[in-house]
PDB file of N, CA and C in Angstrom:
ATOM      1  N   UNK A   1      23.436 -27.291  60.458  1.00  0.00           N
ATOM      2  CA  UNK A   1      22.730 -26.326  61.289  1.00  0.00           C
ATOM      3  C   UNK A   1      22.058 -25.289  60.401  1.00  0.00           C
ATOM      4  N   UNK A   2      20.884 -24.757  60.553  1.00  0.00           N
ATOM      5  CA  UNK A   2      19.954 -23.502  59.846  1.00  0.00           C
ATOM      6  C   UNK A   2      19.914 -22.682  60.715  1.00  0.00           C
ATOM      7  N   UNK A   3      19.545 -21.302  60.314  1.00  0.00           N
ATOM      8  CA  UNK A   3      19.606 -20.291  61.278  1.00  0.00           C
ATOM      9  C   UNK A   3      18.283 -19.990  61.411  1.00  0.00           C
ATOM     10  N   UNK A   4      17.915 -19.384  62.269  1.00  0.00           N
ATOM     11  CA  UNK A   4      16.219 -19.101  62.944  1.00  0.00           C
ATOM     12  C   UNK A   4      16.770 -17.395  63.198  1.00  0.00           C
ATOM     13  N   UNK A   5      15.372 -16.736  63.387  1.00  0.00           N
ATOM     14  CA  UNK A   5      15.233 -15.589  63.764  1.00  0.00           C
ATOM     15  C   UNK A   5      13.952 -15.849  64.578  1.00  0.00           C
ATOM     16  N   UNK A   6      14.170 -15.354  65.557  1.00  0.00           N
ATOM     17  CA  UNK A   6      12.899 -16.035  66.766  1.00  0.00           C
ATOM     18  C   UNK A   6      13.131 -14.381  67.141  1.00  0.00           C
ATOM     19  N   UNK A   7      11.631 -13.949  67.073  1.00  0.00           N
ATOM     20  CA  UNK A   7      10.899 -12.808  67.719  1.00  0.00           C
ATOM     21  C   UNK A   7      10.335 -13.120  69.284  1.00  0.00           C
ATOM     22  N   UNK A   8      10.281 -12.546  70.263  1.00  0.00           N
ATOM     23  CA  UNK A   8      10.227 -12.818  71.338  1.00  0.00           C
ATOM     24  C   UNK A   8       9.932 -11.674  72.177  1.00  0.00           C
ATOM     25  N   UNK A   9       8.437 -11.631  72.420  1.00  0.00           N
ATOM     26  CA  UNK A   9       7.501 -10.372  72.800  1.00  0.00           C
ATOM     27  C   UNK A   9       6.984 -10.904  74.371  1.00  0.00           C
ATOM     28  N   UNK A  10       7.222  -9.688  75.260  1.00  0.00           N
ATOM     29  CA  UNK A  10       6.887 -10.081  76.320  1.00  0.00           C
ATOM     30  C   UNK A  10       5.103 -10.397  76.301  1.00  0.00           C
ATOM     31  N   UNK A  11       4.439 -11.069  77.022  1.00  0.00           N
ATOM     32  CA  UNK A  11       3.064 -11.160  76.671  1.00  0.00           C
ATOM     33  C   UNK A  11       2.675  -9.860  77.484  1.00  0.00           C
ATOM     34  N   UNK A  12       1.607  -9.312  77.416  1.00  0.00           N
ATOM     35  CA  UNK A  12       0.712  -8.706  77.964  1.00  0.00           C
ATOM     36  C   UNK A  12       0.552  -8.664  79.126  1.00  0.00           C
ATOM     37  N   UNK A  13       0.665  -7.644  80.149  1.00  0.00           N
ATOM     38  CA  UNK A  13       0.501  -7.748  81.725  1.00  0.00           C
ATOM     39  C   UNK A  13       1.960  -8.462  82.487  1.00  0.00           C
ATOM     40  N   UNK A  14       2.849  -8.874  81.635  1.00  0.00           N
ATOM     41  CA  UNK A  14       3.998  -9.087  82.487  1.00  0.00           C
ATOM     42  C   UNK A  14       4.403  -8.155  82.970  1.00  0.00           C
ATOM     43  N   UNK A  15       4.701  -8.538  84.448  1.00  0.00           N
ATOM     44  CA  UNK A  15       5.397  -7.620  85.623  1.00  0.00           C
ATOM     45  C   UNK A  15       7.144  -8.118  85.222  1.00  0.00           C
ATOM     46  N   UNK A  16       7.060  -6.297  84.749  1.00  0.00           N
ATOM     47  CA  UNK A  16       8.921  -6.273  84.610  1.00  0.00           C
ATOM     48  C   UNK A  16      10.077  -6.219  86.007  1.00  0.00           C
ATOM     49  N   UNK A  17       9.238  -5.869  86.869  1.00  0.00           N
ATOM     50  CA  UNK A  17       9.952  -6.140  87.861  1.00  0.00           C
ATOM     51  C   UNK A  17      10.161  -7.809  88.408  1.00  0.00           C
ATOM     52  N   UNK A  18       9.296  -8.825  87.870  1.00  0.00           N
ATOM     53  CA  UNK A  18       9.859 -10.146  88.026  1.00  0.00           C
ATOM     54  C   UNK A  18      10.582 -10.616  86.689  1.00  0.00           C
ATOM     55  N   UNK A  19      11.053  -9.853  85.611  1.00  0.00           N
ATOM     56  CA  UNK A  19      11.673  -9.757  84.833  1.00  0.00           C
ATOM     57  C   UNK A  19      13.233  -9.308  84.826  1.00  0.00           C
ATOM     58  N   UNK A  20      13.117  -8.298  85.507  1.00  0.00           N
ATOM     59  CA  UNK A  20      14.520  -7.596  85.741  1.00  0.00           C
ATOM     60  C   UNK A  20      15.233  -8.783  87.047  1.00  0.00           C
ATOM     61  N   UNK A  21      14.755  -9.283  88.106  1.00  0.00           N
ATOM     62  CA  UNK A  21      15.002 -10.171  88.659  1.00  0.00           C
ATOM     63  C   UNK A  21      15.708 -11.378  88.434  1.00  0.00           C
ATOM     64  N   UNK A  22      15.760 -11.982  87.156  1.00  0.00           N
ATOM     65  CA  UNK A  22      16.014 -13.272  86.638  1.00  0.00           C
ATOM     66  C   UNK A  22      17.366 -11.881  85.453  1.00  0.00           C
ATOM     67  N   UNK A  23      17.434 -11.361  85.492  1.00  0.00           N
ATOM     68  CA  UNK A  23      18.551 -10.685  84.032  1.00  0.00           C
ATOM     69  C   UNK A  23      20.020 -11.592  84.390  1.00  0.00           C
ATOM     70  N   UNK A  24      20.430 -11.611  85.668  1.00  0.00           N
ATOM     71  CA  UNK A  24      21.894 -12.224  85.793  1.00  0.00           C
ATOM     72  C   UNK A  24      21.761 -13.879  85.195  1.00  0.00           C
ATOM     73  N   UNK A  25      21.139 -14.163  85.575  1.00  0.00           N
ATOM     74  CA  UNK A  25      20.495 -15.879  85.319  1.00  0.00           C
ATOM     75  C   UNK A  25      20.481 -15.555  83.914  1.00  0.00           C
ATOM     76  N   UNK A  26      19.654 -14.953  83.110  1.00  0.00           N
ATOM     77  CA  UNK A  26      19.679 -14.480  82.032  1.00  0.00           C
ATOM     78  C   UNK A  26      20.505 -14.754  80.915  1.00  0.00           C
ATOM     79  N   UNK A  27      21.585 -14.003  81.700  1.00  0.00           N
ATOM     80  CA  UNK A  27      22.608 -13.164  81.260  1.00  0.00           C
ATOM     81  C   UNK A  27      23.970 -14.466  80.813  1.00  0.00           C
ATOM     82  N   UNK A  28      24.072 -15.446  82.084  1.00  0.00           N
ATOM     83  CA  UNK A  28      24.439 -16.272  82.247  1.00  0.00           C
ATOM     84  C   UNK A  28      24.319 -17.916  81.631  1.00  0.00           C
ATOM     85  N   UNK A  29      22.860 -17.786  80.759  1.00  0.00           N
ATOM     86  CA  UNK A  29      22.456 -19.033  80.531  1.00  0.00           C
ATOM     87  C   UNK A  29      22.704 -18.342  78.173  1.00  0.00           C
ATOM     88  N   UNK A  30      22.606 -16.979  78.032  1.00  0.00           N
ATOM     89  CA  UNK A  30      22.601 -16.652  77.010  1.00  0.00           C
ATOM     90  C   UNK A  30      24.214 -16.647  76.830  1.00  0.00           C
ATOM     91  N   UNK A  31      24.998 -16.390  77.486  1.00  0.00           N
ATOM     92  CA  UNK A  31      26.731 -16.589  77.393  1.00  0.00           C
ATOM     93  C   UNK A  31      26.748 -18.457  77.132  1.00  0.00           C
ATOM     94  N   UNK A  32      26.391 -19.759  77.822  1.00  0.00           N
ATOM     95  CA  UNK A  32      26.680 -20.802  77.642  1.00  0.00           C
ATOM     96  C   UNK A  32      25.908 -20.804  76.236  1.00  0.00           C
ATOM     97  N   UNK A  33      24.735 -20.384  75.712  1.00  0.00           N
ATOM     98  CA  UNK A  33      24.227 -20.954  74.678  1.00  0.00           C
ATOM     99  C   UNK A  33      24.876 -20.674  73.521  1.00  0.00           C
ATOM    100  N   UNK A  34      25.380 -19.324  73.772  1.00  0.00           N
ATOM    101  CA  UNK A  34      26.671 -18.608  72.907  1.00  0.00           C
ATOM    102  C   UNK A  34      27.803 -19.679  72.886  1.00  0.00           C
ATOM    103  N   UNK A  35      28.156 -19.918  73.547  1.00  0.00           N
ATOM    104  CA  UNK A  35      29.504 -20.785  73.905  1.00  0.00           C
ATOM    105  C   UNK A  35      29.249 -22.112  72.919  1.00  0.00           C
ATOM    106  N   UNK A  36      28.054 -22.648  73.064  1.00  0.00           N
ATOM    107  CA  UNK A  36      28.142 -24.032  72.623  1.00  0.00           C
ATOM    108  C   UNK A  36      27.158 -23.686  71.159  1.00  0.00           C
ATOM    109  N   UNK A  37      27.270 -22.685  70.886  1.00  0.00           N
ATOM    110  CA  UNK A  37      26.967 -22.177  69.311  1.00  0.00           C
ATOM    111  C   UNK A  37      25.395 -22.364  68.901  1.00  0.00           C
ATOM    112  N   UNK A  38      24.677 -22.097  69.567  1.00  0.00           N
ATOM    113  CA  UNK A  38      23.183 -22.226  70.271  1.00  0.00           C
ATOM    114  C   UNK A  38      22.327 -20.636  69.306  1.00  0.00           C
ATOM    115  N   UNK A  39      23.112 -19.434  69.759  1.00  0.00           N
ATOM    116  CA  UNK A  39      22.874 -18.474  69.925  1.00  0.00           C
ATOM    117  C   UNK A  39      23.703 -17.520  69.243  1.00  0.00           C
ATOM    118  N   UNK A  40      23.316 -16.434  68.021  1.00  0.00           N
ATOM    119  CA  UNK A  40      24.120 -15.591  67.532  1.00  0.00           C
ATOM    120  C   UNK A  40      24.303 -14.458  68.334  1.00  0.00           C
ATOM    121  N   UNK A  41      23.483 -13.485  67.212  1.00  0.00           N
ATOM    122  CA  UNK A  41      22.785 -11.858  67.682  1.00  0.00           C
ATOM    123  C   UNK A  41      21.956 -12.111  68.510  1.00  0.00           C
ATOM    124  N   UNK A  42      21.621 -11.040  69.460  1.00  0.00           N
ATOM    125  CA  UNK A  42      21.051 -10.996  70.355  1.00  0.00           C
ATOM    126  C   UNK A  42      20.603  -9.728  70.719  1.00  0.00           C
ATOM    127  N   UNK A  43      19.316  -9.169  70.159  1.00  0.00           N
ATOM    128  CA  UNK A  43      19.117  -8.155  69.817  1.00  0.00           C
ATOM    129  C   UNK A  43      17.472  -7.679  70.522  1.00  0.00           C
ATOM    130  N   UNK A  44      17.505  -6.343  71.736  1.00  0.00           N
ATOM    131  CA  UNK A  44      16.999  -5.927  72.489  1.00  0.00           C
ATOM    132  C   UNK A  44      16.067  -4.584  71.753  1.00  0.00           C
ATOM    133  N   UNK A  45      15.067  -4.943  71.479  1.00  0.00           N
ATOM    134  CA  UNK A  45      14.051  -3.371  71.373  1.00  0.00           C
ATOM    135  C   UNK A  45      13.995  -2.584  72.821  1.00  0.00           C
ATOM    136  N   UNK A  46      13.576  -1.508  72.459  1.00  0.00           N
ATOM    137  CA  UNK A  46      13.229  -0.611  73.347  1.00  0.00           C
ATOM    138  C   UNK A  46      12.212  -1.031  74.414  1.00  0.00           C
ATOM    139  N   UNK A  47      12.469  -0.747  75.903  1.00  0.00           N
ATOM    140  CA  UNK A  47      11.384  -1.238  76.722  1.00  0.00           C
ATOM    141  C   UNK A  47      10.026  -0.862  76.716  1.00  0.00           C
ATOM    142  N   UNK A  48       9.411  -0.117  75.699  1.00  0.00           N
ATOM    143  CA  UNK A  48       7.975   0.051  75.461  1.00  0.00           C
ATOM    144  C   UNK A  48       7.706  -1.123  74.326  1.00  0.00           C
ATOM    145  N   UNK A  49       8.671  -1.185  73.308  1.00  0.00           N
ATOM    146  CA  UNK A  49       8.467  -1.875  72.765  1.00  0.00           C
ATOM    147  C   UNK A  49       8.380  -4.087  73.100  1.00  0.00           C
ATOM    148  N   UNK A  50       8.941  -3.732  74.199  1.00  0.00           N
ATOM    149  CA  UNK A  50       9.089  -5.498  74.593  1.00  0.00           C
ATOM    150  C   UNK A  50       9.473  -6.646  73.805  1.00  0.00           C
ATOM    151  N   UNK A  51      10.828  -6.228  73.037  1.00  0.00           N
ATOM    152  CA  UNK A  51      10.629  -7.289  72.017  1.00  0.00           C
ATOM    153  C   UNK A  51      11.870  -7.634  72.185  1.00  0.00           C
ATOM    154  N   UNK A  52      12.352  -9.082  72.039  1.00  0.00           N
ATOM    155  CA  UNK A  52      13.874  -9.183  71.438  1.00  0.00           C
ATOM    156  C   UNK A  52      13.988 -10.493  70.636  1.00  0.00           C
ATOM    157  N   UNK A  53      15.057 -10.198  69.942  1.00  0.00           N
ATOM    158  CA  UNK A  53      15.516 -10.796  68.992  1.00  0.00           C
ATOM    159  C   UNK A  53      16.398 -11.642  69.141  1.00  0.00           C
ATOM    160  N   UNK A  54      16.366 -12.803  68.632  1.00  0.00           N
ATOM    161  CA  UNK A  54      17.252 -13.892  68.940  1.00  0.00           C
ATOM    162  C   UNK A  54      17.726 -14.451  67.855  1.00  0.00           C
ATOM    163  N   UNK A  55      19.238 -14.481  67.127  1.00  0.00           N
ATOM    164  CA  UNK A  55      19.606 -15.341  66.266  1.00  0.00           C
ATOM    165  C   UNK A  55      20.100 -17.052  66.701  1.00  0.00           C
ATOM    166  N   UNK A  56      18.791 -17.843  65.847  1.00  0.00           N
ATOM    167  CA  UNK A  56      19.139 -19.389  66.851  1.00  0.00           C
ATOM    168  C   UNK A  56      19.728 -19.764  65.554  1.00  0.00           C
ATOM    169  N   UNK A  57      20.740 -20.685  66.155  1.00  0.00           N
ATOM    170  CA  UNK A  57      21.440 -22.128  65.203  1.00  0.00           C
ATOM    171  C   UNK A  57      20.573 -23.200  65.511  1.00  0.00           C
ATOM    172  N   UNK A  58      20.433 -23.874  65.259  1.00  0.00           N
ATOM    173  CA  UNK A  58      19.674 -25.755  65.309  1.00  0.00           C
ATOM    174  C   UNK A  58      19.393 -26.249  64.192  1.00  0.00           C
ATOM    175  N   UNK A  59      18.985 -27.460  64.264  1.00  0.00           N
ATOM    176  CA  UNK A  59      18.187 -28.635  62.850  1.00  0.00           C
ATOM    177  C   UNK A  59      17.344 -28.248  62.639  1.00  0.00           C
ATOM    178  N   UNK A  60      16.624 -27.807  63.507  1.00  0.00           N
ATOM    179  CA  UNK A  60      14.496 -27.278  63.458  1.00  0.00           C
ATOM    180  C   UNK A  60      14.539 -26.370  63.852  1.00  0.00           C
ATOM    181  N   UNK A  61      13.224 -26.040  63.222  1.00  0.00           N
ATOM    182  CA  UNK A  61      12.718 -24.910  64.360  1.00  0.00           C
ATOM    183  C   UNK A  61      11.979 -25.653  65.685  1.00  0.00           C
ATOM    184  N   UNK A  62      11.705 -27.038  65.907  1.00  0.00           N
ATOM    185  CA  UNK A  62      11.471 -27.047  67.113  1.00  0.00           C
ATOM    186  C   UNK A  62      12.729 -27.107  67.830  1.00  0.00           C
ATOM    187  N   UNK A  63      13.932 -27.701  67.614  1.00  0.00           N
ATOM    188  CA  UNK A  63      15.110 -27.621  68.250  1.00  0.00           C
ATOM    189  C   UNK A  63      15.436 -25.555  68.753  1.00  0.00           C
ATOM    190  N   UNK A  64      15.368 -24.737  67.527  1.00  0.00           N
ATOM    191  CA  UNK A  64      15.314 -23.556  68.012  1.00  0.00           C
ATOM    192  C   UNK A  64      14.504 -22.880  69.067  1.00  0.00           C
ATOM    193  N   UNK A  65      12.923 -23.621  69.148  1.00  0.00           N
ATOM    194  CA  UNK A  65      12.207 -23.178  70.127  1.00  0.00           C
ATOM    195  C   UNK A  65      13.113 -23.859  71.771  1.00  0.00           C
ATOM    196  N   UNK A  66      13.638 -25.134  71.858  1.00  0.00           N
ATOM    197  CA  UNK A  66      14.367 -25.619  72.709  1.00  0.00           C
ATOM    198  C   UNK A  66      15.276 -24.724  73.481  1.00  0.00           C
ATOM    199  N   UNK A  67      15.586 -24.388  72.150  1.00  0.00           N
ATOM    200  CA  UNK A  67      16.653 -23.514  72.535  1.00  0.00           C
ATOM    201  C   UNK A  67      16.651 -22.202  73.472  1.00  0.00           C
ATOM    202  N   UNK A  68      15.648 -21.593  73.133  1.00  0.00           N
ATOM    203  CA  UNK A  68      14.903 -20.588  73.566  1.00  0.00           C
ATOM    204  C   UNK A  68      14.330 -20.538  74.746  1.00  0.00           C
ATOM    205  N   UNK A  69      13.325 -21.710  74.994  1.00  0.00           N
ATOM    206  CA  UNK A  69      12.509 -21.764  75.880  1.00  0.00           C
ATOM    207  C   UNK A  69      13.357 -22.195  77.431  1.00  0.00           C
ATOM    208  N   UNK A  70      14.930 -22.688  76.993  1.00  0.00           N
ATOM    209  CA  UNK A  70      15.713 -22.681  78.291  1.00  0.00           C
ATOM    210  C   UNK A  70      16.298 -21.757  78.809  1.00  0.00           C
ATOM    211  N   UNK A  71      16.300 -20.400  77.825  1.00  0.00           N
ATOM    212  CA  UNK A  71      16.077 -19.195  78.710  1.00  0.00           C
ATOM    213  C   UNK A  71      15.204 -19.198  79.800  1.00  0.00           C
ATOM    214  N   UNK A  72      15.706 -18.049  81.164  1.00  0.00           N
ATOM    215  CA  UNK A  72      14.795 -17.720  82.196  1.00  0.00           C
ATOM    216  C   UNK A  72      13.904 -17.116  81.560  1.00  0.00           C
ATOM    217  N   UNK A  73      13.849 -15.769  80.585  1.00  0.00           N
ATOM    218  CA  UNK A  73      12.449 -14.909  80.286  1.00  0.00           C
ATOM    219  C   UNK A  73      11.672 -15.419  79.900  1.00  0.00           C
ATOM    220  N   UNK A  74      11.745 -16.832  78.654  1.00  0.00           N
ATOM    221  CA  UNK A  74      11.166 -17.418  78.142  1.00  0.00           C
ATOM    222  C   UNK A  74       9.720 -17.527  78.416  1.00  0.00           C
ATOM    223  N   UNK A  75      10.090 -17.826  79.615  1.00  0.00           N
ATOM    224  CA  UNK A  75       8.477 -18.129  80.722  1.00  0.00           C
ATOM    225  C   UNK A  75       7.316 -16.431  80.000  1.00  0.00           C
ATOM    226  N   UNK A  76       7.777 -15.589  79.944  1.00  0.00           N
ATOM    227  CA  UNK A  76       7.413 -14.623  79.988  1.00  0.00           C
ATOM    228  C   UNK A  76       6.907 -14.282  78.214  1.00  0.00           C
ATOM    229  N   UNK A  77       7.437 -14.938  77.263  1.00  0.00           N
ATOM    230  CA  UNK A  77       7.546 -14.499  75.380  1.00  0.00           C
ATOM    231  C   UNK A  77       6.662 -15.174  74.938  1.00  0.00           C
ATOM    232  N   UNK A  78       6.001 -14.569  74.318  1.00  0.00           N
ATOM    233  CA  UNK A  78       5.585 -14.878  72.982  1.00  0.00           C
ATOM    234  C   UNK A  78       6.531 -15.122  72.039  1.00  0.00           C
ATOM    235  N   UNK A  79       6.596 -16.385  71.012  1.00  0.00           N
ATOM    236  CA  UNK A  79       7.582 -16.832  70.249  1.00  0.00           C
ATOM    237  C   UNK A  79       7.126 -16.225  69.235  1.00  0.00           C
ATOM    238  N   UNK A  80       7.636 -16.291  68.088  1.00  0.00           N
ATOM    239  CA  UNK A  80       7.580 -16.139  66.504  1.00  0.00           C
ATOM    240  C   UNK A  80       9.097 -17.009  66.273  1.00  0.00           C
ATOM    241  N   UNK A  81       9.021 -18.020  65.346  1.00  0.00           N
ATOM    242  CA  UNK A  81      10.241 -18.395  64.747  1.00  0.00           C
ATOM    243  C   UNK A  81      10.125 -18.503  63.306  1.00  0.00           C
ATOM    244  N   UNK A  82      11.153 -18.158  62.712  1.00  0.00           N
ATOM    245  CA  UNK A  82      11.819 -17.752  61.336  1.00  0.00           C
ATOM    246  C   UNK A  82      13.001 -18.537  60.651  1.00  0.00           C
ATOM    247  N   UNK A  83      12.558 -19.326  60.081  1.00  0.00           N
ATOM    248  CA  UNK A  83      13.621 -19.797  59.420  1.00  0.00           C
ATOM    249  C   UNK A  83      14.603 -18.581  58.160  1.00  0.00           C
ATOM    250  N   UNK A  84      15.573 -18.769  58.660  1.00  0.00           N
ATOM    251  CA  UNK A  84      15.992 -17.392  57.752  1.00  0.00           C
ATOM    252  C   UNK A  84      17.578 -18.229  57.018  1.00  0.00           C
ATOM    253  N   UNK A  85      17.481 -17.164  55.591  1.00  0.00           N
ATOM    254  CA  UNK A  85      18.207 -17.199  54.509  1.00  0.00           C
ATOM    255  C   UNK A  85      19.357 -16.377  54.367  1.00  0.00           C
ATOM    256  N   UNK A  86      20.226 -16.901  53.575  1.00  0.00           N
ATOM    257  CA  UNK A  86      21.029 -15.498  53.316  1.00  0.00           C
ATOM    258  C   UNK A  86      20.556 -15.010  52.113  1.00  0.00           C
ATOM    259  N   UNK A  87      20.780 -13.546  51.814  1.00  0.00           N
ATOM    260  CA  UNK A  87      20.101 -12.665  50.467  1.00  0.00           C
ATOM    261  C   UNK A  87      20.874 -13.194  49.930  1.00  0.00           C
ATOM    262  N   UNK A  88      20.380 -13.129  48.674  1.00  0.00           N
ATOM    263  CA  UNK A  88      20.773 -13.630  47.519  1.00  0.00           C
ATOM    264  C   UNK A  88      21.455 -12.570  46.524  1.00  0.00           C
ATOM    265  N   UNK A  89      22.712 -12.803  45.822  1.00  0.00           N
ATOM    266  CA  UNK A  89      23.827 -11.722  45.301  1.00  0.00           C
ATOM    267  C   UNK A  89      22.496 -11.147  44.052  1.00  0.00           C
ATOM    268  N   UNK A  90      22.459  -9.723  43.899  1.00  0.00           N
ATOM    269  CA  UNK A  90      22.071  -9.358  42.648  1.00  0.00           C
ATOM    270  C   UNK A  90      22.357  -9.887  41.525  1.00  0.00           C
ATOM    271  N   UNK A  91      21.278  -9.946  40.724  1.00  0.00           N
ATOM    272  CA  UNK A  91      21.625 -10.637  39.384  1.00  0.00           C
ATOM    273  C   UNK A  91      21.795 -12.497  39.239  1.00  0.00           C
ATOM    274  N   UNK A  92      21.811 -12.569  40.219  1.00  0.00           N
ATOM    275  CA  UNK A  92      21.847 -14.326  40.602  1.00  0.00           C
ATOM    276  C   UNK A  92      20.180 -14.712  40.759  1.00  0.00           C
ATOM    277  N   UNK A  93      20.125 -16.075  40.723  1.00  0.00           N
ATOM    278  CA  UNK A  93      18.596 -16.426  41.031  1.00  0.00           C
ATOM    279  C   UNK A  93      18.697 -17.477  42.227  1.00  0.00           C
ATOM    280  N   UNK A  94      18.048 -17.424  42.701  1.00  0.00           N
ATOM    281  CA  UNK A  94      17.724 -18.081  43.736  1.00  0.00           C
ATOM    282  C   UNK A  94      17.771 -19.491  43.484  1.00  0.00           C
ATOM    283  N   UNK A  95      18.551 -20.084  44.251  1.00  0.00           N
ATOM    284  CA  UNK A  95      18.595 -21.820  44.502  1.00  0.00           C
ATOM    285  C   UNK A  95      17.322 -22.384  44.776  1.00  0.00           C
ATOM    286  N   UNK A  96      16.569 -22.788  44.103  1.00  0.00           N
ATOM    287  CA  UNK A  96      15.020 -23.828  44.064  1.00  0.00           C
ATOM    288  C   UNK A  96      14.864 -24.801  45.359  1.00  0.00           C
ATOM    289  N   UNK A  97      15.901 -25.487  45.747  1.00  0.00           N
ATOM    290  CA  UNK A  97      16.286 -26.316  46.660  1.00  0.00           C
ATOM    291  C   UNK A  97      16.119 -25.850  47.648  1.00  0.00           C
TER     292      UNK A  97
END
């Protein structure tokens, strides 16, 4: 499994009130993805800002977009996905591989 960092921006002109609507569903489908190790952090910007953050597990990043897009808000994001690393210890060099 690789870890993803998937940015996830509401688009433009979404009505938050058909947003806030779907949160229990939400709420509910981000606990199973948790459960079956889908889903880390889960990390909410400020509501002007519209953004949240998603730590995905999967093989791909298309498996991570999968992942994602079976969220309810989904319908609603702009993706960005990130394949992400762990930092590397000072004084060490980076694995080439």
């Amino acid at each position: 499994m690789d870890s993803f960092m998937v940015v996830c921006t509401f688009a433009p002109g979404t009505d938050m009130g058909e947003v806030m609507a779907v949160v229990a569903e939400e709420q509910a489908k981000v606990a199973e993805l948790k459960e079956l190790g889908s889903i880390g952090a889960l990390y909410l910007s400020t509501r002007e800002r519209g953004t949240v953050f998603l730590e995905i597990f999967a093989d791909s990043s298309d498996g991570a977009r999968e992942a994602v897009v079976s969220l309810p808000m989904s319908k609603w994001w702009d993706l960005d996905i990130f394949p992400i690393n762990a930092p590397v210890a000072r004084g060490l060099a980076a694995d080439p591989s």
